[in-house]
N, C-alpha and C. Protein backbone atom coordinates (compact mmCIF):
# COMPACT_ATOMS: atom_id res chain seq x y z
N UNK A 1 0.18 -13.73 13.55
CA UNK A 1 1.19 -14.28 12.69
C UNK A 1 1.62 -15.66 13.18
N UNK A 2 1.74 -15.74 14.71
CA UNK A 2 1.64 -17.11 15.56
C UNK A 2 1.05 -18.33 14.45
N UNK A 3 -0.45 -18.02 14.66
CA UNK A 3 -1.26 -19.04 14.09
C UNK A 3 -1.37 -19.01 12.49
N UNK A 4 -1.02 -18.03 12.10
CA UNK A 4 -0.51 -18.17 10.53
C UNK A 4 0.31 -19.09 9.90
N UNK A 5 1.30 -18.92 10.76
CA UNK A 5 2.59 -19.34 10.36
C UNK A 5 2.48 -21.10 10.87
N UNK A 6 1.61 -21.76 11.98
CA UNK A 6 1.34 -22.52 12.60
C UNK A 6 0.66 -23.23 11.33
N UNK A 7 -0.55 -22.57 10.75
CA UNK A 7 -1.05 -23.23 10.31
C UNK A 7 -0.38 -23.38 8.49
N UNK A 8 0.56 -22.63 8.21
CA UNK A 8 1.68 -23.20 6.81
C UNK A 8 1.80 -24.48 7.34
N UNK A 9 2.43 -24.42 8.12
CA UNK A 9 3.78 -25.28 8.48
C UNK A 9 2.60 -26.67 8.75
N UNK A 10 1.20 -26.44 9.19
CA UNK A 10 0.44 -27.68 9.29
C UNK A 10 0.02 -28.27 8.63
N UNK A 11 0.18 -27.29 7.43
CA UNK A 11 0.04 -27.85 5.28
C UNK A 11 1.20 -28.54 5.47
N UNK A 12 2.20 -28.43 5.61
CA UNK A 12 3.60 -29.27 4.59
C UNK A 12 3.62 -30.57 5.57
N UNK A 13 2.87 -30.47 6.92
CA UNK A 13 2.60 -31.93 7.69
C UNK A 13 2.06 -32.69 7.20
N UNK A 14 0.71 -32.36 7.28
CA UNK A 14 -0.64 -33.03 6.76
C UNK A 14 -0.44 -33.23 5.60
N UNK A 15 0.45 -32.77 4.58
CA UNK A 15 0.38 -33.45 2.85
C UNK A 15 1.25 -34.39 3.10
N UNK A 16 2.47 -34.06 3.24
CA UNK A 16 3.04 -34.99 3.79
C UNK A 16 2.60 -36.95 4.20
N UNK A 17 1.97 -36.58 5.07
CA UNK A 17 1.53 -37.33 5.61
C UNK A 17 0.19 -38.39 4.94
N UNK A 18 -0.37 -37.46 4.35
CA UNK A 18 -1.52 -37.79 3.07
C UNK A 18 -3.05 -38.74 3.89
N UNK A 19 -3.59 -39.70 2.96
CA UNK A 19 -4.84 -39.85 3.25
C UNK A 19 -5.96 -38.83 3.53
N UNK A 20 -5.33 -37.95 2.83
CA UNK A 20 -6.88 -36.61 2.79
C UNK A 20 -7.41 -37.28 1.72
N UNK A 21 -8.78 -36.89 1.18
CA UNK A 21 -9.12 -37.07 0.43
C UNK A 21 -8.85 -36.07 -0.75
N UNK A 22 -8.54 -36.30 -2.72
CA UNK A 22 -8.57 -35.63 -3.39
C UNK A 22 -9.61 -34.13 -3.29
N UNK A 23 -8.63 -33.16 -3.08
CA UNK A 23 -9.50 -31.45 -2.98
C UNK A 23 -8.69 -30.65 -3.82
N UNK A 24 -8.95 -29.47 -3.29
CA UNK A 24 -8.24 -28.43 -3.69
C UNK A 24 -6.20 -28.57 -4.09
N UNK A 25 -5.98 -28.55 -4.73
CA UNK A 25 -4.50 -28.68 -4.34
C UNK A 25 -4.13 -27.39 -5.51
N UNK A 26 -3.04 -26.80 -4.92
CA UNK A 26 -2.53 -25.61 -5.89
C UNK A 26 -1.07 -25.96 -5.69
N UNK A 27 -0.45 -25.35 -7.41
CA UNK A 27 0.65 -25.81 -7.93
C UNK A 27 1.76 -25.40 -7.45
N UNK A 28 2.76 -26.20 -6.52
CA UNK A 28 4.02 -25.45 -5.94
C UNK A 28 3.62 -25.05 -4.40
N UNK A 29 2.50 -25.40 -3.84
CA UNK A 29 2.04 -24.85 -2.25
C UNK A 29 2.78 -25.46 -1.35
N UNK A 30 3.70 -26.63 -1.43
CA UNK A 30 4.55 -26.42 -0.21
C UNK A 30 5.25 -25.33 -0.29
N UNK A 31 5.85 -25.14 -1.67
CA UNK A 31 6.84 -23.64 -1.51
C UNK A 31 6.34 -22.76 -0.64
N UNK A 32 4.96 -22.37 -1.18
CA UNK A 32 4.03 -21.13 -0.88
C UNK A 32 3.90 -21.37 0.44
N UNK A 33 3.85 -22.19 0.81
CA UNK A 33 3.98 -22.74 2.17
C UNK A 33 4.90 -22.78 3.15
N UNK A 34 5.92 -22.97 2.72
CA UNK A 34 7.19 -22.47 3.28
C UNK A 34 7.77 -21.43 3.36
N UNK A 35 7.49 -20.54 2.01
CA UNK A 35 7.74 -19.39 2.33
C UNK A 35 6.95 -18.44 2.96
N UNK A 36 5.49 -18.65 3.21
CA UNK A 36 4.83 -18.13 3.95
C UNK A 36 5.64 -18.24 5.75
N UNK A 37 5.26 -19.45 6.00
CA UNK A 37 6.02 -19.92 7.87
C UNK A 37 7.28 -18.87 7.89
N UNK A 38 8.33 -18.81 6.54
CA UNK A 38 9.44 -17.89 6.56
C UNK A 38 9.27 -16.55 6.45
N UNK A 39 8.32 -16.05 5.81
CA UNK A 39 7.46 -14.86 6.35
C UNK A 39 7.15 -14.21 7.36
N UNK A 40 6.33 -15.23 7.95
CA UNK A 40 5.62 -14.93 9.13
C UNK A 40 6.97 -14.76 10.11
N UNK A 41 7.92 -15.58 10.32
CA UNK A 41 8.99 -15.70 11.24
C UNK A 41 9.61 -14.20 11.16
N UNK A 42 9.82 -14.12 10.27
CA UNK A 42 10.72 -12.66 9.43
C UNK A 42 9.76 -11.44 10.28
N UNK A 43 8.53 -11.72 10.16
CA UNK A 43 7.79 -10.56 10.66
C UNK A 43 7.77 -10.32 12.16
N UNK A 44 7.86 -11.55 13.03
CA UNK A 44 7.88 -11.94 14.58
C UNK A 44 9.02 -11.23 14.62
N UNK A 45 10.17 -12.15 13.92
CA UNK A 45 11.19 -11.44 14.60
C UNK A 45 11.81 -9.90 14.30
N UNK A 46 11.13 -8.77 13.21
CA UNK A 46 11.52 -7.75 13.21
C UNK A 46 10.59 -6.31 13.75
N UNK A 47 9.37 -7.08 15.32
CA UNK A 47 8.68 -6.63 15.65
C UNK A 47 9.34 -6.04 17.14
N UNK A 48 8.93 -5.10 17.60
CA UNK A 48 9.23 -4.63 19.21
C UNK A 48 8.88 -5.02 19.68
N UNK A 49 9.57 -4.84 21.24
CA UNK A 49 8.96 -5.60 22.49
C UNK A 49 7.70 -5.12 22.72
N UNK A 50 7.41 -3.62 22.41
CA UNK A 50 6.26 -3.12 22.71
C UNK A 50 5.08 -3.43 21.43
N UNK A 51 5.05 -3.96 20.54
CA UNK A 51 4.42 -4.65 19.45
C UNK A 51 3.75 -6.10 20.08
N UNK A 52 5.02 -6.81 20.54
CA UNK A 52 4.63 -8.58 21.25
C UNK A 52 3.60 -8.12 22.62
N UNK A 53 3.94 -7.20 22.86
CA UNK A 53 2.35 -7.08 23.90
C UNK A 53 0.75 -7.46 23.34
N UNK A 54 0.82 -6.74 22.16
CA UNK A 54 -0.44 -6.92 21.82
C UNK A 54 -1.15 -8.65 21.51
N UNK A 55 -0.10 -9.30 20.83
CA UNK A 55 -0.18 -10.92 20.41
C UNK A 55 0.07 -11.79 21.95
N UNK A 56 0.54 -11.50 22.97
CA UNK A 56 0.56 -11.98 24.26
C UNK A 56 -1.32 -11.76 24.63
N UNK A 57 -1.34 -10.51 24.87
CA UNK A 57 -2.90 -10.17 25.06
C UNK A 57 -3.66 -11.16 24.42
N UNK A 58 -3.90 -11.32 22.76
CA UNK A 58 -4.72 -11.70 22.07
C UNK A 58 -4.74 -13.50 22.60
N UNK A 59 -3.85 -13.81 22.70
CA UNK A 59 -3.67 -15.25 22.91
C UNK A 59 -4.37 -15.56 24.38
N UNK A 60 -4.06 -14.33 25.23
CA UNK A 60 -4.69 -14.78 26.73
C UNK A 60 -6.04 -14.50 26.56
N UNK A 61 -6.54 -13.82 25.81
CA UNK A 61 -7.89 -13.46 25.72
C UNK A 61 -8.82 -14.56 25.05
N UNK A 62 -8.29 -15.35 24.01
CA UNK A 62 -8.73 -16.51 23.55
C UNK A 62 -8.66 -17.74 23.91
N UNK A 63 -7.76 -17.87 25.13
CA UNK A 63 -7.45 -18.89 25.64
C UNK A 63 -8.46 -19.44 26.29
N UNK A 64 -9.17 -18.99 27.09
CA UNK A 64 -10.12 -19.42 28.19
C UNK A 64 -11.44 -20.19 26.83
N UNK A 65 -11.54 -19.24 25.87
CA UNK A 65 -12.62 -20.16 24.26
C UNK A 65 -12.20 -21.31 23.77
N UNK A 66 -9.99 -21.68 23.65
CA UNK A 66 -10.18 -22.50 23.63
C UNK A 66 -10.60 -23.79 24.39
N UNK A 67 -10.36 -23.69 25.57
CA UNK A 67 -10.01 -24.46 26.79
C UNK A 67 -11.24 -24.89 27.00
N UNK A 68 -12.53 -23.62 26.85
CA UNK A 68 -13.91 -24.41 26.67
C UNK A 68 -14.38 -25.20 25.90
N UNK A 69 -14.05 -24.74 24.54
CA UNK A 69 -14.18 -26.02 23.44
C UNK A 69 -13.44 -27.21 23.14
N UNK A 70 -12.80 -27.02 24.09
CA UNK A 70 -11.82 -28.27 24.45
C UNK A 70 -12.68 -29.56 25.27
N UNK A 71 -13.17 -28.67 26.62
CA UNK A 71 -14.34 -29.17 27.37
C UNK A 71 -15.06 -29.40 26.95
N UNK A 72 -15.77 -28.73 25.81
CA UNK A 72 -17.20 -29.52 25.72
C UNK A 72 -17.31 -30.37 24.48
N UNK A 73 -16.11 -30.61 23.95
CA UNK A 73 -15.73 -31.65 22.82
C UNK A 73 -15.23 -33.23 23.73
N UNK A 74 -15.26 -32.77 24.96
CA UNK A 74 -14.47 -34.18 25.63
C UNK A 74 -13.02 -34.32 25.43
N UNK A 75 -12.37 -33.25 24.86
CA UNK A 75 -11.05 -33.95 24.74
C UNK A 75 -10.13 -32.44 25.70
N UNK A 76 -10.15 -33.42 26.65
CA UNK A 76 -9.76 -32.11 27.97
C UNK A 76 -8.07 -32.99 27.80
C-alpha cells in the first residue's frame, strides 16, 4: 500500500509538473488520485502492529534488488 499510495501521489507531481508527452489521460484522475493516496493512508493506518510486520519484511527483502539496480544503472 506503501508504494501504491507513493505512486498516486507521483501522478498529481508529474502532471503537475507536465512536459510528458500527450498519452493516456483519464477524466478527473487527480481526484482518482487523491483519493486513492487517501485510501491507501486509511488502510495503513487501520492495520495492526502485527499486520506492519509483514510490509517491514517485504520492503527488507526487496531492498538489497533495489540497491543493485541502482548499481548497475550507475546512479549509486
Amino acid at each position: 500500500m506503501v508504494y501504491y499510495g507513493l505512486t498516486c501521489a507521483a501522478l498529481i507531481v508529474l502532471r503537475k509538473k507536465g512536459g510528458e508527452p500527450a498519452g493516456f489521460r483519464l477524466r478527473g484522475g487527480p481526484v482518482i488520485a487523491v483519493l486513492a493516496v487517501g485510501f491507501c493512508g486509511w488502510l495503513l493506518a487501520t492495520r495492526s502492529f502485527e499486520q506492519a510486520w509483514i510490509l517491514a519484511a517485504l520492503i527488507a527483502a526487496g531492498l538489497p534488488f533495489y540497491l543493485l539496480g541502482r548499481r548497475k544503472s550507475g546512479r549509486v
